[in-house]
C-alpha atoms as a PDB file:
ATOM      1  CA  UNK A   1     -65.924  73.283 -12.030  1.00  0.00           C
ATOM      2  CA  UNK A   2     -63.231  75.639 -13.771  1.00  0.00           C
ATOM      3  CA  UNK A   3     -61.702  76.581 -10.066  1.00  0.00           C
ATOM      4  CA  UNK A   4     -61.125  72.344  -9.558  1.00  0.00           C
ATOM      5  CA  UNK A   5     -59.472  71.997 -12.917  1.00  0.00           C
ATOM      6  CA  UNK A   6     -57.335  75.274 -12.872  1.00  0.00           C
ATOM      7  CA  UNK A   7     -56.578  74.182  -9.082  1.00  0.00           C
ATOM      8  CA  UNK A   8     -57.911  77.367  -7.353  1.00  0.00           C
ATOM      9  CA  UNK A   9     -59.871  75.177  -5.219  1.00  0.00           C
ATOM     10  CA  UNK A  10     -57.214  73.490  -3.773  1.00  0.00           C
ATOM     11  CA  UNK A  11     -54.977  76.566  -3.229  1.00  0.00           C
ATOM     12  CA  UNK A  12     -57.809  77.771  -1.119  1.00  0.00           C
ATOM     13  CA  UNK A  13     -58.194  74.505   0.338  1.00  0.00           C
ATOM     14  CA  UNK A  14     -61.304  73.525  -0.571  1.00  0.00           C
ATOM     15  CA  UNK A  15     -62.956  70.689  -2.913  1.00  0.00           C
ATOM     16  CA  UNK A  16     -65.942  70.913  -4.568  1.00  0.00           C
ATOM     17  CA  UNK A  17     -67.303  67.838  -6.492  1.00  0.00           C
ATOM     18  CA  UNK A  18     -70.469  68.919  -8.509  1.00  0.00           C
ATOM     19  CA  UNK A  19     -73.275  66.770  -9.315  1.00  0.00           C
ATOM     20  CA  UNK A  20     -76.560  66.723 -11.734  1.00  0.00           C
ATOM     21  CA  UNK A  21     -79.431  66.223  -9.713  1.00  0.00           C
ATOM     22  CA  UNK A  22     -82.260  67.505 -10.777  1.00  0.00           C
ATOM     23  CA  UNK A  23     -83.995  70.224  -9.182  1.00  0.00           C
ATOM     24  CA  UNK A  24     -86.351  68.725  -6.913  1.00  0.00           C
ATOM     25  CA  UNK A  25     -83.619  65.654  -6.204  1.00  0.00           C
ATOM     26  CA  UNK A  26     -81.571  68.837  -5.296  1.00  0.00           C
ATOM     27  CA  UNK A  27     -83.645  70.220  -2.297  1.00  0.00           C
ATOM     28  CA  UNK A  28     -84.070  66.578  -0.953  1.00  0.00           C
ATOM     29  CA  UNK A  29     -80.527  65.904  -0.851  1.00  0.00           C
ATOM     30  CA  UNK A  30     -80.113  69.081   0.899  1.00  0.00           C
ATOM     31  CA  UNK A  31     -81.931  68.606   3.463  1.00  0.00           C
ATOM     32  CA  UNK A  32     -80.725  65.118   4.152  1.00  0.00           C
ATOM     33  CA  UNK A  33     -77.343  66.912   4.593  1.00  0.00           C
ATOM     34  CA  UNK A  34     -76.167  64.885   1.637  1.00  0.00           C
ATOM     35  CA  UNK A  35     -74.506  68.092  -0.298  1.00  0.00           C
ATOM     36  CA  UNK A  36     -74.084  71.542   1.179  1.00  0.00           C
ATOM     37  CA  UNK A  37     -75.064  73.472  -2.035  1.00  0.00           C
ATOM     38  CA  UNK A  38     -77.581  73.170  -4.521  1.00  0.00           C
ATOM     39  CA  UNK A  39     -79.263  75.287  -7.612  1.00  0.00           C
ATOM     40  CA  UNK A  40     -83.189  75.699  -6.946  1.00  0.00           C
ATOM     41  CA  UNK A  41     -85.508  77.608  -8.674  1.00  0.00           C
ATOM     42  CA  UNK A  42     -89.012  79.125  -7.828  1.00  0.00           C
ATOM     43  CA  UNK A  43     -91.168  77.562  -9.671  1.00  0.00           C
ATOM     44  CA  UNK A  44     -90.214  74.291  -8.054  1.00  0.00           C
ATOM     45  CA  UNK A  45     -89.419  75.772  -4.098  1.00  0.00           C
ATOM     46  CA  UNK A  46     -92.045  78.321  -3.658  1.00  0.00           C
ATOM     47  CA  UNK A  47     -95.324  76.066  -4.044  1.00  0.00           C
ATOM     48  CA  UNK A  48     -93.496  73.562  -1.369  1.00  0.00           C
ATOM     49  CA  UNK A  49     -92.628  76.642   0.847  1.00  0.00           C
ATOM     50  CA  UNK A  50     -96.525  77.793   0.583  1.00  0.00           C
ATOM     51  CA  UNK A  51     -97.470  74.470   2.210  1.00  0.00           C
ATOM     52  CA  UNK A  52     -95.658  74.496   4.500  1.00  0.00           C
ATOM     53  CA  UNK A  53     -93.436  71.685   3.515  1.00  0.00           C
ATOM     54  CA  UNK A  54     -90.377  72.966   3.388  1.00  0.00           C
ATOM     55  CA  UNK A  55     -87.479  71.234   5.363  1.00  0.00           C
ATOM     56  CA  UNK A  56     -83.779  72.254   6.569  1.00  0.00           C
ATOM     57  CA  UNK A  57     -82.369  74.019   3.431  1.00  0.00           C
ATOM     58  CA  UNK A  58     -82.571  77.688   2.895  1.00  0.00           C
ATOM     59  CA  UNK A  59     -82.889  79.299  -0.019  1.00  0.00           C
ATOM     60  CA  UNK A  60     -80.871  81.945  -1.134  1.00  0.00           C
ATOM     61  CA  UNK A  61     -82.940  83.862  -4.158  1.00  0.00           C
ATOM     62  CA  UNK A  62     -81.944  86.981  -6.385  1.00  0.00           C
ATOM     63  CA  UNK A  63     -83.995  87.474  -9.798  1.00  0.00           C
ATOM     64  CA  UNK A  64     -82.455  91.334 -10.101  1.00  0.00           C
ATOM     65  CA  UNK A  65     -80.836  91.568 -13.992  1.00  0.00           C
ATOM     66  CA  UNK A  66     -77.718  91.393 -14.434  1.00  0.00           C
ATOM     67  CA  UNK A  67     -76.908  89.840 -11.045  1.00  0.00           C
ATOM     68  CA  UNK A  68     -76.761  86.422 -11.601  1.00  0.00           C
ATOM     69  CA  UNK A  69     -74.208  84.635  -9.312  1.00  0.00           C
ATOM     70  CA  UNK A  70     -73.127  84.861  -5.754  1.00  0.00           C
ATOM     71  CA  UNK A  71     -72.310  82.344  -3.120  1.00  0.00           C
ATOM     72  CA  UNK A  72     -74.213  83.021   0.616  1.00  0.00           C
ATOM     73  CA  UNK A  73     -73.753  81.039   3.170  1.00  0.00           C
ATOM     74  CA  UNK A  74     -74.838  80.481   6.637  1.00  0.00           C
ATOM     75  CA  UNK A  75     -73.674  82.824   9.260  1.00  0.00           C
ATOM     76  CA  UNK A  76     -72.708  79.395  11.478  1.00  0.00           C
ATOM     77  CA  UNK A  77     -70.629  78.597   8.288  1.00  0.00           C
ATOM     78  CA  UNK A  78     -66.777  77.995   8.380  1.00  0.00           C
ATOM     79  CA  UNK A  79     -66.800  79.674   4.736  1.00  0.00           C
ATOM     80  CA  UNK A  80     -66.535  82.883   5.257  1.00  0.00           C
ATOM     81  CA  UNK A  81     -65.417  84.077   1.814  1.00  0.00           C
END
């Protein structure tokens, strides 16, 4: 959100708009294509990914302290940085 108000976001060209969904709200939407990027966590994703269930969205997952923020995206992805 602080890159949208400071305006880094457009100098890049880009525009994010964030919204609070809720975790499980926030895999759904994802794989409806509905929003690009969303903030899971594994006690929520990893009983859905051990049935089987999962659907489109991929996860990207890094517990490792002090990391704690990083954006990945797909290699097919226009955003490369």
């Amino acid at each position: 959100m602080i890159g949208e108000v400071l305006g880094y976001n457009a100098a890049e060209g880009i525009r994010a708009e964030f919204l609070m969904v809720g975790v499980s709200n926030a895999q759904v939407a994802v794989d409806k294509g509905d929003v690009d990027i969303a903030t899971g966590v594994p006690s929520f994703a990893l009983p859905i990914l051990a049935k089987g269930e999962w659907g489109k969205a991929t996860h990207f997952y890094q517990y490792t302290y002090p990391y704690k923020w990083d954006v990945a995206v797909r290699p097919d992805s226009t955003t490369k940085s």
